[in-house]
Each structure stands twice: as structure tokens, then as C-alpha cells.
Protein backbone atom coordinates (compact mmCIF):
# COMPACT_ATOMS: atom_id res chain seq x y z
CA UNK A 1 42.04 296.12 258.61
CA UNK A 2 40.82 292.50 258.91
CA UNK A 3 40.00 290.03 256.68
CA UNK A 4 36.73 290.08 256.21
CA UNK A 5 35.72 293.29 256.33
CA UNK A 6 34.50 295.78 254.38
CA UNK A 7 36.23 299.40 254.48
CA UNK A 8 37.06 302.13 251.72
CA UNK A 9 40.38 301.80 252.26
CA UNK A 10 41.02 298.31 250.39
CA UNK A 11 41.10 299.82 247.72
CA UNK A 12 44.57 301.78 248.94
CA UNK A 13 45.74 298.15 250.19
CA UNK A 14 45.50 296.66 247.44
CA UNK A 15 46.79 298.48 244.63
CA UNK A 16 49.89 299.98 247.33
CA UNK A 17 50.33 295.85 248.04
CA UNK A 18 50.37 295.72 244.14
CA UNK A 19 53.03 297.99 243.53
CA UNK A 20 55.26 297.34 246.37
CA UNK A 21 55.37 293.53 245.52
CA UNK A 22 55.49 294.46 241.57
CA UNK A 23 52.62 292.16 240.69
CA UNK A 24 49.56 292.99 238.91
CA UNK A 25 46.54 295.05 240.73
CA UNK A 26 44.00 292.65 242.06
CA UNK A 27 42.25 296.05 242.55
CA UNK A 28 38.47 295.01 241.63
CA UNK A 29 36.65 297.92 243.17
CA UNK A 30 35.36 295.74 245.77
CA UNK A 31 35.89 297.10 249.84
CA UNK A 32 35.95 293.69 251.09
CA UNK A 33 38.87 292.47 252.58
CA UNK A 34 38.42 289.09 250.71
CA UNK A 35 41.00 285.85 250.85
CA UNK A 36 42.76 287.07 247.78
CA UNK A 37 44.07 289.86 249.37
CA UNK A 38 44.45 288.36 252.86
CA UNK A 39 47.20 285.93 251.14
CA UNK A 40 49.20 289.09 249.57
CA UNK A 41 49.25 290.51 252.96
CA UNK A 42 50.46 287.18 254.74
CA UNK A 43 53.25 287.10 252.44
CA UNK A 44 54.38 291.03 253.16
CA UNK A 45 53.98 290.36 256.43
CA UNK A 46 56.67 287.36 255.99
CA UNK A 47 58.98 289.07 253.76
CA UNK A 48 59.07 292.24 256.13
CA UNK A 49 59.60 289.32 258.97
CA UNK A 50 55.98 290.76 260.53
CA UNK A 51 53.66 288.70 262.93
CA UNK A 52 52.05 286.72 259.64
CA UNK A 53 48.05 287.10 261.05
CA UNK A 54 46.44 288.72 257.68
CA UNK A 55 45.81 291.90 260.28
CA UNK A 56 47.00 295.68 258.36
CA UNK A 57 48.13 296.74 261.92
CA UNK A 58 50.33 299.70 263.07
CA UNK A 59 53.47 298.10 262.12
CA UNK A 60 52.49 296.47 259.19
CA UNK A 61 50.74 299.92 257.73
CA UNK A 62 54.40 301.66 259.12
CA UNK A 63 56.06 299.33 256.84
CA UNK A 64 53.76 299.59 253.95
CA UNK A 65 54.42 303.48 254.13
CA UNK A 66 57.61 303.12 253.81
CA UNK A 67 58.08 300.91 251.32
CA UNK A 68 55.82 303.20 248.99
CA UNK A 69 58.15 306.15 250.05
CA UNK A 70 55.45 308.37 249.07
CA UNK A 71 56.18 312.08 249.09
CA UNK A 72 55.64 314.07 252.70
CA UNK A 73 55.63 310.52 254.32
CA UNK A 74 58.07 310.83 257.41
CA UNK A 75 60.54 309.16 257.48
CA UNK A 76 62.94 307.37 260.94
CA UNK A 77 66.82 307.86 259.84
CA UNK A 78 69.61 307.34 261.58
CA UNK A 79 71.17 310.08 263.28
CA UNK A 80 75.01 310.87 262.28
């Protein structure tokens, strides 16, 4: 996801950014992947020491998964 565009799965970006950074839900219903959420983004991307380029890549959705630890979601461990 870019900013920018419009896709159904803001919606998921923004209220999982929402809980994973404990702030309130800018979750307005809206698809559009507007500057608001582009700037929550940037700063995961920082704090999870990511390329910062607003861009909901591979390894910044990887991340995100993770950090929601949602049931089913595999998971990498380290082997003992």
C-alpha cells in the first residue's frame, strides 16, 4: 500500500497501526491512504528500524503481523 491510494484494506492498517502504537483509531471509514496515516506508518517504520518511505511493503506488513500476534499467524522462532 501507497500513500495515496485507495484500497479496502486501510481500514485493517489503520486501526492494526492504532493498536500496535496504543494511540487512538484514526479509523474514519475512508480507503484512502491519506497523509494522516502515511505519518503513523513513517514512524513504525522508524521504530521497527524499517526503510522509512510511507510504503506497507513485505517487511513492513511481516512486522505489523507480528506485532499484532494475532492467533494462527506464523510465527519465525529460534530453533533450540
Amino acid at each position: 500500500m501507497i500513500p495515496g491510494m485507495e484500497h479496502e484494506g486501510i481500514s485493517w492498517l489503520r486501526s492494526s497501526l492504532a493498536w500496535i502504537q496504543n494511540e487512538p483509531s484514526l479509523n474514519t471509514g475512508s480507503s484512502l491512504y491519506d497523509a494522516g496515516l502515511e505519518a503513523r506508518v513513517r514512524d513504525y517504520q522508524q521504530n521497527r528500524r524499517l526503510t522509512i518511505d510511507g510504503i506497507v511493503g513485505v517487511q513492513t506488513q511481516i512486522l505489523m503481523n507480528t506485532d499484532l500476534a494475532l492467533p494462527g499467524t506464523p510465527l519465525l522462532t529460534r530453533a533450540q
